[in-house]
N, C-alpha and C. Protein backbone atom coordinates (compact mmCIF):
# COMPACT_ATOMS: atom_id res chain seq x y z
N UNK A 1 0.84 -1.16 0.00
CA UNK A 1 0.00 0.00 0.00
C UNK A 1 0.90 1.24 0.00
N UNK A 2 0.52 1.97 -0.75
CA UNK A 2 1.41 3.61 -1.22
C UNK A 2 0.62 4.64 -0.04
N UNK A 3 1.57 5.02 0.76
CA UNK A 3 0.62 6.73 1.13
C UNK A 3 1.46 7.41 0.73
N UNK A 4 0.96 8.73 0.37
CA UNK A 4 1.37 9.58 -0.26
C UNK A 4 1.67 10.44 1.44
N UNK A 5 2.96 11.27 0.43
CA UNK A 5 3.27 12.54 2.11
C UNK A 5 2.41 13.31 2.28
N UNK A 6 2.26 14.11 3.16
CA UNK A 6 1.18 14.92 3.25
C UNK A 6 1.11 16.26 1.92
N UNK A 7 2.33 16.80 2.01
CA UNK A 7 2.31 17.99 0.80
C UNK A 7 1.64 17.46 -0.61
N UNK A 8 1.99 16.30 -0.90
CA UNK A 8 1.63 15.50 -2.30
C UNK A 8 0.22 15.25 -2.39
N UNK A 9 -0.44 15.28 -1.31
CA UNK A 9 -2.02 15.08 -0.86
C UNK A 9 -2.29 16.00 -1.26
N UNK A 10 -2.03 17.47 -0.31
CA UNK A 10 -2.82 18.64 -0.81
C UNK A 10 -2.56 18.90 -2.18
N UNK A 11 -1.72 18.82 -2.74
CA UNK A 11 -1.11 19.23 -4.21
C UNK A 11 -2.67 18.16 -4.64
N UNK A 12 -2.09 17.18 -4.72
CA UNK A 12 -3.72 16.09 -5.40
C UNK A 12 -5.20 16.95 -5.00
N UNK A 13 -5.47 17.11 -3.58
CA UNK A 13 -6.20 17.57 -3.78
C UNK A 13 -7.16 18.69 -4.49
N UNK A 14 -5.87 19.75 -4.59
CA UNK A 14 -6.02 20.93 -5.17
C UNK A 14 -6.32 20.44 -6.74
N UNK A 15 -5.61 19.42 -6.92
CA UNK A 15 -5.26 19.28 -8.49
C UNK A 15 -6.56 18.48 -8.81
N UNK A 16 -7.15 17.68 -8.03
CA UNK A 16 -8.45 16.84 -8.36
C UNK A 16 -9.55 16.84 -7.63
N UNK A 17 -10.08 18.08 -7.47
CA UNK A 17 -10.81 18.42 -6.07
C UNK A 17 -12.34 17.65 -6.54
N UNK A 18 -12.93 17.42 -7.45
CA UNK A 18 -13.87 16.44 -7.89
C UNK A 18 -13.75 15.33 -6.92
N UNK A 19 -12.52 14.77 -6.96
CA UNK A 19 -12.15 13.49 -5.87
C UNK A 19 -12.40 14.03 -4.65
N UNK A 20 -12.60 14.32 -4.01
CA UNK A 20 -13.12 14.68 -3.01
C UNK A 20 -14.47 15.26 -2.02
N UNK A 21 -15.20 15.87 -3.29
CA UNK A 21 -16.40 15.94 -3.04
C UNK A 21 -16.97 17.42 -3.05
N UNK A 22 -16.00 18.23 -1.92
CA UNK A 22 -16.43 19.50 -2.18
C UNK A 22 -15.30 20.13 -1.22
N UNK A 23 -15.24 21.78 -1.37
CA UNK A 23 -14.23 22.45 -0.57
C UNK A 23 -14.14 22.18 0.70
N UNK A 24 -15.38 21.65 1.69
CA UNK A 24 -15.06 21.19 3.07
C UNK A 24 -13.77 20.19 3.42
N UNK A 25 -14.09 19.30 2.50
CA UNK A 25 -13.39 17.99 2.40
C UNK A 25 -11.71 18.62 2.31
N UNK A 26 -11.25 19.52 1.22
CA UNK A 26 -10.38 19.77 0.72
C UNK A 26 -9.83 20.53 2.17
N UNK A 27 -10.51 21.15 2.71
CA UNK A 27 -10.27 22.16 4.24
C UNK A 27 -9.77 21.05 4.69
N UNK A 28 -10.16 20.48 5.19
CA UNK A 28 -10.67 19.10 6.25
C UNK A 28 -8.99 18.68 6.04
N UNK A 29 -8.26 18.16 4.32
CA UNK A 29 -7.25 17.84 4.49
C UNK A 29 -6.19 18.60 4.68
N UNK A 30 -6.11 19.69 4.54
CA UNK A 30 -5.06 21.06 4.37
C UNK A 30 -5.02 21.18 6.20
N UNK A 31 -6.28 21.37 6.78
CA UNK A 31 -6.55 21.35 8.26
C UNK A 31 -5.24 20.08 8.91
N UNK A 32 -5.77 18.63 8.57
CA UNK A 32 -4.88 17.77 9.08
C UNK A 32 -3.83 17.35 8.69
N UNK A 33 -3.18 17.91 7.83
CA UNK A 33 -2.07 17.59 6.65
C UNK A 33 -0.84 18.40 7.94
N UNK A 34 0.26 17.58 7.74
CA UNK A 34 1.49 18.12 8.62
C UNK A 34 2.30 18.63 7.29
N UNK A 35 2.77 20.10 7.31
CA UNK A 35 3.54 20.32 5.66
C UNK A 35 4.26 21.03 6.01
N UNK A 36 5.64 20.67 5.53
CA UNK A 36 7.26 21.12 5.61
C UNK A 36 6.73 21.62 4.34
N UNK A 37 7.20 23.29 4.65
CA UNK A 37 7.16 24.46 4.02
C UNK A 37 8.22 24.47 2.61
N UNK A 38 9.65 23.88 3.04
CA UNK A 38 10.13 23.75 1.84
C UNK A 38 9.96 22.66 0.88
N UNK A 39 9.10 21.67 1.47
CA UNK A 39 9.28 20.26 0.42
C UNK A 39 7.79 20.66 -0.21
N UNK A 40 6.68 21.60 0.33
CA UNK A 40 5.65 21.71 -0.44
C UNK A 40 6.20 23.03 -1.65
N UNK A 41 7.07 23.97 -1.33
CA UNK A 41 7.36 24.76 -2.22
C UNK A 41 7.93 24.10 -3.25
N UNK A 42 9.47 23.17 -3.25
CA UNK A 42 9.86 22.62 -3.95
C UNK A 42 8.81 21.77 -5.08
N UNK A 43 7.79 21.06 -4.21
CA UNK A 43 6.90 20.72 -5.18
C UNK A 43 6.57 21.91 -6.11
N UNK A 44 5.55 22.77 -5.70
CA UNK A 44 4.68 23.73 -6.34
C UNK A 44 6.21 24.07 -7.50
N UNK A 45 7.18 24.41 -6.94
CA UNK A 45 7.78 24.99 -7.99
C UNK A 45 8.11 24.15 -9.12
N UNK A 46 8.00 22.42 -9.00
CA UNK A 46 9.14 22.02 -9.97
C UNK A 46 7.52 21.76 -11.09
N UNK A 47 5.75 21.54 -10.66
CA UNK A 47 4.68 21.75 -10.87
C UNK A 47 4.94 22.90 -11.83
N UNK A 48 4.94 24.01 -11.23
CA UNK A 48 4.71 25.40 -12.19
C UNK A 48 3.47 25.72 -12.94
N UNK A 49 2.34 25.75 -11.89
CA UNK A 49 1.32 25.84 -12.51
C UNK A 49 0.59 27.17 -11.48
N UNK A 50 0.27 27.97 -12.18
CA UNK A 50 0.35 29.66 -11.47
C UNK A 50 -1.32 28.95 -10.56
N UNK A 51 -2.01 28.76 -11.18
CA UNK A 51 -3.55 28.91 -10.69
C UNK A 51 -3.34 27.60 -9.69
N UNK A 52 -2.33 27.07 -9.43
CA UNK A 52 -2.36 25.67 -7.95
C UNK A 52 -1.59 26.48 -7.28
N UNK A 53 -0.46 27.42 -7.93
CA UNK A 53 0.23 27.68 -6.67
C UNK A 53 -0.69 28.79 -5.76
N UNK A 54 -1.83 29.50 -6.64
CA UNK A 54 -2.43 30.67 -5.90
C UNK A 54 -3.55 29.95 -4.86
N UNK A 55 -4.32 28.46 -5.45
CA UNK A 55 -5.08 27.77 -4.62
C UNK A 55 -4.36 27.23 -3.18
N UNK A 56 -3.08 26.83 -2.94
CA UNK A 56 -2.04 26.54 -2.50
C UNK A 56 -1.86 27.69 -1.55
N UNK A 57 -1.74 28.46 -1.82
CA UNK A 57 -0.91 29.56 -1.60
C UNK A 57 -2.06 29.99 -0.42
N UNK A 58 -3.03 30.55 -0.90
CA UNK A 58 -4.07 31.16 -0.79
C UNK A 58 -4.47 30.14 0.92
N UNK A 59 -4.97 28.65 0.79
CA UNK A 59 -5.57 27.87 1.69
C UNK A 59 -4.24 27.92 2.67
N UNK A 60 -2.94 27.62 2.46
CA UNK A 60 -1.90 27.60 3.40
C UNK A 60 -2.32 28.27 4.29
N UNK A 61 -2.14 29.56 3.64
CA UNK A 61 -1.87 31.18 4.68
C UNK A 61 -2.75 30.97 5.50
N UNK A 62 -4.29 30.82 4.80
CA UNK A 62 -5.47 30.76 5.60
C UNK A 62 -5.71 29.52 6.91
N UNK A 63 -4.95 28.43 6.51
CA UNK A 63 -5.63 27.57 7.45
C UNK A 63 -4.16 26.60 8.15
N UNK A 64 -3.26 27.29 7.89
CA UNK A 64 -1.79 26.78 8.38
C UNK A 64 -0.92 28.08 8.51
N UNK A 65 -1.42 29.10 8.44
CA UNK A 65 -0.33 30.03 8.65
C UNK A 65 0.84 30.19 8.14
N UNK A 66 1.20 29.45 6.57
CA UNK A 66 2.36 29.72 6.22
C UNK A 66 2.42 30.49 4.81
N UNK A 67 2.97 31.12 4.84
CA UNK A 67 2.87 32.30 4.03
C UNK A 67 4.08 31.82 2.96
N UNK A 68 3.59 31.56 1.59
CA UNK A 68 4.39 30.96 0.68
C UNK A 68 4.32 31.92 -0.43
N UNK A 69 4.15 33.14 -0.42
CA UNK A 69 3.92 34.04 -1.15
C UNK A 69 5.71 34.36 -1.96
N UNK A 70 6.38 34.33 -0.81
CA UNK A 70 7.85 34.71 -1.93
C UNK A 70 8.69 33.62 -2.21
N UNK A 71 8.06 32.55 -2.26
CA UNK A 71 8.69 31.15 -2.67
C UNK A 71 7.99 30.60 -3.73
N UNK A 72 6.60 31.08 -4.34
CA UNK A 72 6.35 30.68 -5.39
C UNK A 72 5.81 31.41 -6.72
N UNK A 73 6.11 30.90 -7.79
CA UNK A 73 5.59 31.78 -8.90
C UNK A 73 3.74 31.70 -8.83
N UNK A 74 3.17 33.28 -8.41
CA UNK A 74 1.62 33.05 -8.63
C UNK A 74 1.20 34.34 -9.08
N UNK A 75 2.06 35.52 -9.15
CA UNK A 75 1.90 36.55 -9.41
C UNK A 75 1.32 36.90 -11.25
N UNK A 76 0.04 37.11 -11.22
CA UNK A 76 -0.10 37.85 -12.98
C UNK A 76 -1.57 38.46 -12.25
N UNK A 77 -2.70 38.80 -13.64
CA UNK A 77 -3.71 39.99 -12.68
C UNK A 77 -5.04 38.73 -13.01
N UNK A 78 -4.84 37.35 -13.20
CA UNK A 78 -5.26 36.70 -13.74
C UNK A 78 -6.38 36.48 -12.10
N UNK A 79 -7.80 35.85 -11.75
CA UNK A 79 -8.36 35.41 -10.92
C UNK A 79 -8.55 33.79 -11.24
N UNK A 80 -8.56 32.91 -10.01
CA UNK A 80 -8.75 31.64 -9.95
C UNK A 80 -10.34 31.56 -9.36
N UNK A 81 -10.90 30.23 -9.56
CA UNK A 81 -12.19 29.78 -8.29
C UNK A 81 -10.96 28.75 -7.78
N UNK A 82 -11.24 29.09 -6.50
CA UNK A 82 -10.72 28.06 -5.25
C UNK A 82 -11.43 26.94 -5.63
N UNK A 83 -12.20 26.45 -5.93
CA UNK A 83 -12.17 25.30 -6.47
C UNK A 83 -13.60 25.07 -7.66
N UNK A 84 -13.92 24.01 -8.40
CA UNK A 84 -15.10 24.31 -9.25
C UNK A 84 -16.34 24.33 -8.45
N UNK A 85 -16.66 24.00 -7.18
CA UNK A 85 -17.68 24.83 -6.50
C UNK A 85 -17.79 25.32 -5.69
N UNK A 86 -16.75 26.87 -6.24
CA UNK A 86 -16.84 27.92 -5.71
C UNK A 86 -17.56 28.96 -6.48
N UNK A 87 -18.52 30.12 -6.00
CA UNK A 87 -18.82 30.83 -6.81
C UNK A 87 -17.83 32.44 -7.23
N UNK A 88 -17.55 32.01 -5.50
CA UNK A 88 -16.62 33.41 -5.89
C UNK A 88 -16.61 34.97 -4.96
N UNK A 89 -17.80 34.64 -3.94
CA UNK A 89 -17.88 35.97 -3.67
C UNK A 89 -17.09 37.03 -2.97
N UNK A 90 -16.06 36.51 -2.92
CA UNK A 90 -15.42 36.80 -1.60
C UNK A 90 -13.79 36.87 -2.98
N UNK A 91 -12.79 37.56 -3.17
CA UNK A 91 -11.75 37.64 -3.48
C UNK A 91 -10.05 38.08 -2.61
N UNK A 92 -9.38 37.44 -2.68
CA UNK A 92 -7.86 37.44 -2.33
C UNK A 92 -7.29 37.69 -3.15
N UNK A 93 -6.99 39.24 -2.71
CA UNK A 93 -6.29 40.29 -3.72
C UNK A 93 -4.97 40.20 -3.58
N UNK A 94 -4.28 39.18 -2.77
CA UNK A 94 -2.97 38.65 -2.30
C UNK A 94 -2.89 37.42 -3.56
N UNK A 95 -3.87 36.85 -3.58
CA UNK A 95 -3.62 35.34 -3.70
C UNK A 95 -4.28 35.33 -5.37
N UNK A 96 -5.27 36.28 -5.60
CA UNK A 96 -5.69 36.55 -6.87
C UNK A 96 -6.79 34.95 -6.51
N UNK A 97 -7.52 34.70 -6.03
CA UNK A 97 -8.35 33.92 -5.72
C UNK A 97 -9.79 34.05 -5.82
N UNK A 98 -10.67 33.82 -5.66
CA UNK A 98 -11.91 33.97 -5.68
C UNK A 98 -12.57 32.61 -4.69
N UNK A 99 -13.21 32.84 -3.79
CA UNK A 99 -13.78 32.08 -2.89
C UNK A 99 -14.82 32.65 -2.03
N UNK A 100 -15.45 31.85 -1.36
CA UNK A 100 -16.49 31.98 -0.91
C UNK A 100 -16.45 31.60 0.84
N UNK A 101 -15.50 31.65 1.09
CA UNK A 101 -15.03 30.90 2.21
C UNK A 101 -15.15 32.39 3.58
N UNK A 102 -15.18 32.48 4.60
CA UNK A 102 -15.56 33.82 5.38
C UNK A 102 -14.17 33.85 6.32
């Protein structure tokens, strides 16, 4: 049996959030996920995908306190949905995000 590390989870999750059901779920793992700050950056960076690192980016800060803002490429004026059911109302003008989350 394979487990995956915890950083490689959230990365999946972010990346296949269908698998999961809905943004609670995705909380739920980011919430219990233990994540070394440089082995999740190293991921996101060797990834290079602007709209995971801002979903990434964005849930860290919010629900782990780690602020990965000058370790990864997420910067353009582009907006994401935090995930496909999100509508949006709520925006992170840091994170260039769109969520609905309070």
């Amino acid at each position: 049996m394979f487990i995956a590390e915890d950083e490689k989870l959230v990365i999946d999750c972010l990346l296949h959030p269908e698998k999961l059901g809905n943004t609670d779920e995705i909380i739920k793992a980011i919430k219990k996920a233990s994540i070394d700050k440089d082995k999740i950056t190293s991921y996101l960076n060797k990834i290079n995908n602007k709209s995971l690192n801002k979903r990434a980016g964005f849930l860290l800060e919010k629900y782990k306190g780690t602020d990965l803002s000058g370790k990864i490429r997420h910067k353009d004026k582009n907006h994401v949905l935090l995930t496909p059911y999100t509508r949006g109302k709520h925006i992170s003008r840091k994170w260039m995000v769109k969520h609905d989350l309070d």
